[in-house]
C-alpha atoms as a PDB file:
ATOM      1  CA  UNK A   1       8.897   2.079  17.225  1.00  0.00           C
ATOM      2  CA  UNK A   2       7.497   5.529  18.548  1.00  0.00           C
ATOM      3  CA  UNK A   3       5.454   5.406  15.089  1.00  0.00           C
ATOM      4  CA  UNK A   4       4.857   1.848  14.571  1.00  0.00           C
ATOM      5  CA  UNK A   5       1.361   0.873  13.163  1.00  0.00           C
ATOM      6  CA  UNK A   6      -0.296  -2.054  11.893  1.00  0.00           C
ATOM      7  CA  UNK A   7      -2.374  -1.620   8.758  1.00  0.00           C
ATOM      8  CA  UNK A   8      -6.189  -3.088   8.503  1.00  0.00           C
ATOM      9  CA  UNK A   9      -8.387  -4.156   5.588  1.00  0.00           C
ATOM     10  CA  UNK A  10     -11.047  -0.765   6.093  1.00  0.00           C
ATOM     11  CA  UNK A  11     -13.703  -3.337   5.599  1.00  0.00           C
ATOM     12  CA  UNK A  12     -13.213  -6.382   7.678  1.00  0.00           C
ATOM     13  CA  UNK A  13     -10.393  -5.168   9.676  1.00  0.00           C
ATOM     14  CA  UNK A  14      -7.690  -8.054   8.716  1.00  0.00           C
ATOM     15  CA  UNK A  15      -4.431  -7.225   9.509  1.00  0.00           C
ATOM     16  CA  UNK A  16      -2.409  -6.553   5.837  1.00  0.00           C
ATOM     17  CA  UNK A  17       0.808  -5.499   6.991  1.00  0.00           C
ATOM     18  CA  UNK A  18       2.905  -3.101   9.265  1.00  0.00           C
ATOM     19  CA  UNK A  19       4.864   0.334   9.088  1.00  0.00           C
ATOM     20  CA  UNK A  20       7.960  -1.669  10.091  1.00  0.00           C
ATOM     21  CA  UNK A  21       8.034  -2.658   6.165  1.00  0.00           C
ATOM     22  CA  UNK A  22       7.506   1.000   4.616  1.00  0.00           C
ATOM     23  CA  UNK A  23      10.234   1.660   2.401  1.00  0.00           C
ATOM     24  CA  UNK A  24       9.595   4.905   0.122  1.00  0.00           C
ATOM     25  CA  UNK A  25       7.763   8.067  -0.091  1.00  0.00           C
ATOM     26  CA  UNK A  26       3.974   8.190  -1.779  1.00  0.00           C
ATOM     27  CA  UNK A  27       4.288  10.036  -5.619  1.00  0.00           C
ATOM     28  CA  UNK A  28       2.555  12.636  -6.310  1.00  0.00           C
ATOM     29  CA  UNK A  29      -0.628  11.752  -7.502  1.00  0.00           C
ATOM     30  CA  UNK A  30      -1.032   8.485  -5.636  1.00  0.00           C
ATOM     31  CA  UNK A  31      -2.132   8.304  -2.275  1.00  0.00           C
ATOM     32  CA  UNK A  32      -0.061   4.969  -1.455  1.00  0.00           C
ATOM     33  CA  UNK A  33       1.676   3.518   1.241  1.00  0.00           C
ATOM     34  CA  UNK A  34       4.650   1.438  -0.474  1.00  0.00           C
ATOM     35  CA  UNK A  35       5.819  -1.947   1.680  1.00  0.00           C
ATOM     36  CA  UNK A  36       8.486  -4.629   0.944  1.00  0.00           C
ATOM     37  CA  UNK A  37       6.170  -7.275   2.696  1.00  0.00           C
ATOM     38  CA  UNK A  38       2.796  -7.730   3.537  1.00  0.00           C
ATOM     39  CA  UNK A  39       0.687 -10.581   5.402  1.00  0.00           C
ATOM     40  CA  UNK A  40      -0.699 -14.244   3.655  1.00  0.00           C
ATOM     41  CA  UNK A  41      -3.925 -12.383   3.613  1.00  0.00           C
ATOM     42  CA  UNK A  42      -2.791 -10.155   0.794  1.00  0.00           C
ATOM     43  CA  UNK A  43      -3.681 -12.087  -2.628  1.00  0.00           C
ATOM     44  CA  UNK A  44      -2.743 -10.416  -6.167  1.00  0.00           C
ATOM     45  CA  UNK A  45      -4.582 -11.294  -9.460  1.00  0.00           C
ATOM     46  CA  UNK A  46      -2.154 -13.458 -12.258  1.00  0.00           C
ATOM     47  CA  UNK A  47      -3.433 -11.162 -14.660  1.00  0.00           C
ATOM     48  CA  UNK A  48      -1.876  -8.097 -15.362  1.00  0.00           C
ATOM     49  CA  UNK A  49      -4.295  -4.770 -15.613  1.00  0.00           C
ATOM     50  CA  UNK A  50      -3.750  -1.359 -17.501  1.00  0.00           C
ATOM     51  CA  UNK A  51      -3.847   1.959 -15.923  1.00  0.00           C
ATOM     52  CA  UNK A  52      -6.883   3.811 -17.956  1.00  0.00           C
ATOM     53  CA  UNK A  53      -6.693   7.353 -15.899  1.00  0.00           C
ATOM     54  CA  UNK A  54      -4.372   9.246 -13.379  1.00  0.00           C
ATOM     55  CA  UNK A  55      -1.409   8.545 -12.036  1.00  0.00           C
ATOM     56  CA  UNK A  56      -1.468   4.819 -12.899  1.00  0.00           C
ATOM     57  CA  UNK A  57      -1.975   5.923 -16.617  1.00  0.00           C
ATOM     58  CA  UNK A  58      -0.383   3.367 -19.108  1.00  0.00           C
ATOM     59  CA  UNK A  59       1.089   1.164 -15.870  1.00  0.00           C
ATOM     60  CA  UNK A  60       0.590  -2.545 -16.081  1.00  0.00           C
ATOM     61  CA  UNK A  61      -0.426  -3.689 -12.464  1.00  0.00           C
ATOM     62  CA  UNK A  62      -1.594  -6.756 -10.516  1.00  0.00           C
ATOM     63  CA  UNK A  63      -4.387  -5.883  -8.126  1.00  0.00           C
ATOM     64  CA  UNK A  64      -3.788  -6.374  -4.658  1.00  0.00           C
ATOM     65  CA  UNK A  65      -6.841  -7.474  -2.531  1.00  0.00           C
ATOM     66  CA  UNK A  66      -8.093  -8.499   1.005  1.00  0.00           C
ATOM     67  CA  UNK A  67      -8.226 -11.927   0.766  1.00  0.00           C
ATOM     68  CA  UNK A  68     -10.758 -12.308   3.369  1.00  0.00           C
ATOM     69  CA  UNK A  69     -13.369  -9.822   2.101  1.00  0.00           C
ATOM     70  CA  UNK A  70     -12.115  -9.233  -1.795  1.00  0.00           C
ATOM     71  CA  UNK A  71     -11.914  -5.640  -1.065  1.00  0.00           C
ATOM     72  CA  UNK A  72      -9.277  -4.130  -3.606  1.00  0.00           C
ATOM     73  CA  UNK A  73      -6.796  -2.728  -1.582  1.00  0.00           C
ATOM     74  CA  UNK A  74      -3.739  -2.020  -3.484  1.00  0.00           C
ATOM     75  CA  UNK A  75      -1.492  -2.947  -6.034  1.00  0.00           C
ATOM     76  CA  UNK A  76       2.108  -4.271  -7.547  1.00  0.00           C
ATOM     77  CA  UNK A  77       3.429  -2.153 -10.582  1.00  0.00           C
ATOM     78  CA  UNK A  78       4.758  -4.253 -13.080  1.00  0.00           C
ATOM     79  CA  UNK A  79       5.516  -1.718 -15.947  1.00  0.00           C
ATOM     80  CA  UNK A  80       5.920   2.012 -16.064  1.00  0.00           C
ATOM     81  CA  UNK A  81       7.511   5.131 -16.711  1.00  0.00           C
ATOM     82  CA  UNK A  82      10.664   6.271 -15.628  1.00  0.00           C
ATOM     83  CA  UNK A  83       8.877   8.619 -12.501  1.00  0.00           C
ATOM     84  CA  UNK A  84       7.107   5.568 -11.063  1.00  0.00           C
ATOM     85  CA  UNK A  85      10.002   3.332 -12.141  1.00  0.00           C
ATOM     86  CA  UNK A  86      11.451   3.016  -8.218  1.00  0.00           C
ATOM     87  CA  UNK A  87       7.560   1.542  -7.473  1.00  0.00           C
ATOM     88  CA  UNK A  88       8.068  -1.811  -9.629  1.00  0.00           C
ATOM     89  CA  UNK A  89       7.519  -4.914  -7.422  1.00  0.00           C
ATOM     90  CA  UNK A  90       6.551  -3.698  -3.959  1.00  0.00           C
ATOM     91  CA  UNK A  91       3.684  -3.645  -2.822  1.00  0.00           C
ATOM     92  CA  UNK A  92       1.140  -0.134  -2.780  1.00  0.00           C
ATOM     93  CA  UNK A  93      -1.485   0.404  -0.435  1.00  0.00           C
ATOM     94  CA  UNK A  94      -4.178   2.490  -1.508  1.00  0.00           C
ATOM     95  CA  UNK A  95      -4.503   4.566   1.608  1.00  0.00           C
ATOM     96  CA  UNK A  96      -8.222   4.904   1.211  1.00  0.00           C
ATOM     97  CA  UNK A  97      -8.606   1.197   1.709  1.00  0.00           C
ATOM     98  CA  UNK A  98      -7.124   0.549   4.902  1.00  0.00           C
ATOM     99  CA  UNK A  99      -6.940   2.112   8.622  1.00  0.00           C
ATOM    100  CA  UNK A 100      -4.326   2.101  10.671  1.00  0.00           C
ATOM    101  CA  UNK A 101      -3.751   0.834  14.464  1.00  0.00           C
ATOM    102  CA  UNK A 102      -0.908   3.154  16.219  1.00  0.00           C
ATOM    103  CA  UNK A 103       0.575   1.168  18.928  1.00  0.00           C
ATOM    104  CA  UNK A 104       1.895   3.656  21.009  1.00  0.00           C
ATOM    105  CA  UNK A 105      -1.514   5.526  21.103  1.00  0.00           C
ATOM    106  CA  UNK A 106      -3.836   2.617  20.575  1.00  0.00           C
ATOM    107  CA  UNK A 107      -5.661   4.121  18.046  1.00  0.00           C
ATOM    108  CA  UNK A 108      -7.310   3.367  14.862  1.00  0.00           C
ATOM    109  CA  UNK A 109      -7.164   5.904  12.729  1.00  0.00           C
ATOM    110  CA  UNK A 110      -7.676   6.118   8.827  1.00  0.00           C
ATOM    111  CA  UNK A 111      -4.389   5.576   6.636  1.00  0.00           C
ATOM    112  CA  UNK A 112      -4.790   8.432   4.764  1.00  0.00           C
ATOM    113  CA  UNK A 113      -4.671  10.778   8.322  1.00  0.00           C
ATOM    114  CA  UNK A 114      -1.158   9.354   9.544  1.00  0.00           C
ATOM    115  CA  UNK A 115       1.973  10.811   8.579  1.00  0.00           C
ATOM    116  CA  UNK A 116       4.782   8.274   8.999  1.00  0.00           C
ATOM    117  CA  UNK A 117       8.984   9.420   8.751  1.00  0.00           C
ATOM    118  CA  UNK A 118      10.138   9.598   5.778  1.00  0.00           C
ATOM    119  CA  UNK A 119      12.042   6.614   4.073  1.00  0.00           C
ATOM    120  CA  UNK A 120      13.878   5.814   1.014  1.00  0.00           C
ATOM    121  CA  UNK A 121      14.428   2.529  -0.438  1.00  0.00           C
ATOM    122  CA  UNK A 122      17.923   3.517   0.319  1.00  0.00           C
ATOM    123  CA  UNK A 123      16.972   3.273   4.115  1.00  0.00           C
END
């Protein structure tokens, strides 16, 4: 718990989910914070969307938003290559769309700032 956080919609600060459920390592190329769970507030689209451009290129997704303000804040890989294959199902942060609150410190401080331990879905 000397790192624990809780992780905030950037917009309208409602509370998406914690660092207690991180379970893998960001790609390269995506700055994402990957979770097993995350709150009621987090809603996901039924449709499925394409990745046109970076990292997500070719990926078939469901958009994960805020559902208090509709801010997109992440997403759920449903399809991709082998290299993002591990990804499929949990949940992805986009660190640019939330802050975090460090409970030791008692700070807020953007997601994209904060280094957490490593961990593997092995973990």
């Amino acid at each position: 718990p000397e790192e624990c956080a809780v992780f905030h919609c950037r917009r309208c600060w409602t509370v998406l989910g914690d660092s207690l459920q991180l379970c893998g390592q960001e790609p390269p190329g995506l700055s994402v914070l990957i979770c097993f769970k995350v709150t009621s507030d987090v809603t996901w689209t039924d449709s499925l969307l394409v990745g046109l451009e970076g990292a997500l290129l070719g990926c078939a997704y469901y958009l994960l938003s805020c559902q208090s303000c509709g801010l997109a804040v992440g997403f759920i890989l449903y399809s991709s290559g082998s290299d993002l294959a591990y990804l499929r199902g949990l949940f992805c942060f986009f660190k640019d769309s939330i802050t975090c609150y460090l409970l030791k410190s008692q700070i807020i401080i953007e997601a994209s700032k904060v280094i957490f331990p490593a961990v593997t879905l092995k973990d």
